[in-house]
N, C-alpha and C. Protein backbone atom coordinates (compact mmCIF):
# COMPACT_ATOMS: atom_id res chain seq x y z
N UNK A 1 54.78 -44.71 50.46
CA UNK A 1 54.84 -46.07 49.97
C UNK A 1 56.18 -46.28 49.23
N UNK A 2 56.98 -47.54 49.47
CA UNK A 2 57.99 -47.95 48.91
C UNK A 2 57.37 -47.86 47.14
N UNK A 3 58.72 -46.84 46.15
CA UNK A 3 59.09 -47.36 44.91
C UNK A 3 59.76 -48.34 44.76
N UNK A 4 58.97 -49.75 44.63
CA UNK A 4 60.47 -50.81 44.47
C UNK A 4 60.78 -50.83 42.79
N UNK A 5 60.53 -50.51 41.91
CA UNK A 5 61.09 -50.34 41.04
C UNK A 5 62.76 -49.47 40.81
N UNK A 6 61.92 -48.00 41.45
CA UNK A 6 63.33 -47.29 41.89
C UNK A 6 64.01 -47.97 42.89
N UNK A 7 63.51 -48.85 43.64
CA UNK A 7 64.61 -49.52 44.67
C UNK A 7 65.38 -50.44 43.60
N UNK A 8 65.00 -50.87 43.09
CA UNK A 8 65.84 -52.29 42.26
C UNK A 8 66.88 -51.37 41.22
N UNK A 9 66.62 -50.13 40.83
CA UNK A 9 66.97 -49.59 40.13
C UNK A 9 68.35 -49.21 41.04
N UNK A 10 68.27 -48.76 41.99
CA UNK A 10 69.33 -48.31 43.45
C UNK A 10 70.40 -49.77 43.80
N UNK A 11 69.47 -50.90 43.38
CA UNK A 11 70.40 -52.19 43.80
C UNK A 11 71.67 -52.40 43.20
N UNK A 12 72.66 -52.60 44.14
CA UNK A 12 73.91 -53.21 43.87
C UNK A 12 74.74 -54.48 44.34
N UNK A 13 74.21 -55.79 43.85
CA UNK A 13 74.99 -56.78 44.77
C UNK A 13 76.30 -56.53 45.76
N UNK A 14 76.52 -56.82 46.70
CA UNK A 14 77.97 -56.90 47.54
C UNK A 14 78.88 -57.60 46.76
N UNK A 15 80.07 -56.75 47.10
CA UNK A 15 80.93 -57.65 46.39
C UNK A 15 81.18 -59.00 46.84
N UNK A 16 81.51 -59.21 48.21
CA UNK A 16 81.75 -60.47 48.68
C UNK A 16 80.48 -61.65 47.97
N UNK A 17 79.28 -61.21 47.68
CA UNK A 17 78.28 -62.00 47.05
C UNK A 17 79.23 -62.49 45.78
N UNK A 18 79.29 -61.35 44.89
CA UNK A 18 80.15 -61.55 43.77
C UNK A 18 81.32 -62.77 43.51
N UNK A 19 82.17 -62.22 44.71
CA UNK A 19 82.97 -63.47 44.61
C UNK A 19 82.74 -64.95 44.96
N UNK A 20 82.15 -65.27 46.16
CA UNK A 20 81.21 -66.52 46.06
C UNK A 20 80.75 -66.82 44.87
N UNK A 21 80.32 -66.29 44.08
CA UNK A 21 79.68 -66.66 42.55
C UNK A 21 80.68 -67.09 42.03
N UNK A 22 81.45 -66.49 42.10
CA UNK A 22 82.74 -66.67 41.37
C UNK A 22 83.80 -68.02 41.49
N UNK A 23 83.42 -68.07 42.70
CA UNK A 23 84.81 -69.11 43.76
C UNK A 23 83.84 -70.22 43.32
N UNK A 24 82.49 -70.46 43.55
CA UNK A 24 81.54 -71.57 43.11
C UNK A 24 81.47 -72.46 41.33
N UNK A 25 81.60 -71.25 41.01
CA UNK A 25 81.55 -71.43 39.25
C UNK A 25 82.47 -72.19 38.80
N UNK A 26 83.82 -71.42 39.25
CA UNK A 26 85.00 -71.77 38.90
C UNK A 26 85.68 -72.73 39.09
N UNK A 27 85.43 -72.93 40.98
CA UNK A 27 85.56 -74.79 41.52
C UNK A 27 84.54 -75.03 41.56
N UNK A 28 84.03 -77.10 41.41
CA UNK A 28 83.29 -77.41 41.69
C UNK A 28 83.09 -78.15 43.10
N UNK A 29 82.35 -77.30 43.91
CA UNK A 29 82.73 -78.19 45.59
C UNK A 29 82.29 -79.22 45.67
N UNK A 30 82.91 -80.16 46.46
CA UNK A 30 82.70 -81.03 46.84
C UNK A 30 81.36 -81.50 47.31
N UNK A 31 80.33 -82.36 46.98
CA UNK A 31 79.60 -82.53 47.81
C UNK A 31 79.82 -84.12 49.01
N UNK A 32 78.83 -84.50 49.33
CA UNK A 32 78.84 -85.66 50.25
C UNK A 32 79.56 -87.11 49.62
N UNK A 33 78.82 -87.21 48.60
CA UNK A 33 79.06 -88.33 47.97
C UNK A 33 80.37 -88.02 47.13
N UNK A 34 81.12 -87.20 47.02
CA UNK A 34 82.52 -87.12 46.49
C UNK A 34 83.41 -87.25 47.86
N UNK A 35 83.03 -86.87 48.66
CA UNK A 35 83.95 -87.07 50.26
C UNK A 35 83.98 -88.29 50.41
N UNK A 36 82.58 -88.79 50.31
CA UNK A 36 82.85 -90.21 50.81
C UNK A 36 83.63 -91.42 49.92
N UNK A 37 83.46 -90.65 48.22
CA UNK A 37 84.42 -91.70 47.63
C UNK A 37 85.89 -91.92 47.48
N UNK A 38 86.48 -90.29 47.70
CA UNK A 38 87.14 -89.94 48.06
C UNK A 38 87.95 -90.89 49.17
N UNK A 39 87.22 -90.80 50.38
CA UNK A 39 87.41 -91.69 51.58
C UNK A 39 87.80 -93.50 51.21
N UNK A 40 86.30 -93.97 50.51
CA UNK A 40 86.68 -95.11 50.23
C UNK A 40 88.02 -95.45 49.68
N UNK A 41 88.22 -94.58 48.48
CA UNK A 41 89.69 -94.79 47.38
C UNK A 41 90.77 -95.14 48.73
N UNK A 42 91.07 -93.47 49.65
CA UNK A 42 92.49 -93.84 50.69
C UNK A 42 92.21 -95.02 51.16
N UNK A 43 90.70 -95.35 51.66
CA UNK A 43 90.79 -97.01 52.33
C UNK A 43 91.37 -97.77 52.02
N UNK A 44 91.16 -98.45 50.47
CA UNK A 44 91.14 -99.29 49.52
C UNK A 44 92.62 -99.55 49.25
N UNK A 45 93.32 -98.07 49.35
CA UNK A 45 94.62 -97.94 49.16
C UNK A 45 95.22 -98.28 50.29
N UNK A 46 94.84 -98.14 50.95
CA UNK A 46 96.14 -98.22 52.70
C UNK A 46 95.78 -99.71 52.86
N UNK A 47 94.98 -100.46 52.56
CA UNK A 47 94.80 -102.00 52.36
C UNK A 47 95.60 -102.61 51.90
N UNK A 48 95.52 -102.02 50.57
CA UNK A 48 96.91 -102.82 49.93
C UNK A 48 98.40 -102.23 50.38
N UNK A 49 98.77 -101.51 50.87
CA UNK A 49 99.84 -101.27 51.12
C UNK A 49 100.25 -101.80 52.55
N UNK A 50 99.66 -102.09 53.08
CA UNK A 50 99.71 -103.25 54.56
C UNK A 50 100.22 -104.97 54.41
């Protein structure tokens, strides 16, 4: 029978996990509704410059 205690005890996150944590924390990504306002603003702008 699995020790999962001693298993958790054996656990070591990946590093690449690590850095995702990291890259996430540090920037905040973009979601949908920042793209799209994003989008609107260049619209709004190339309007007036026409």
């Amino acid at each position: 029978m699995i020790d999962f205690e001693e298993e958790l005890k054996k656990f070591h996150p990946s590093l690449e996990v690590e850095q995702v944590e990291d890259n996430v924390y540090r920037n905040k990504p973009k979601d949908m509704s920042d793209l799209l306002d994003e989008m609107l603003k260049e619209m709004k702008g190339g309007r007036r410059q026409s």
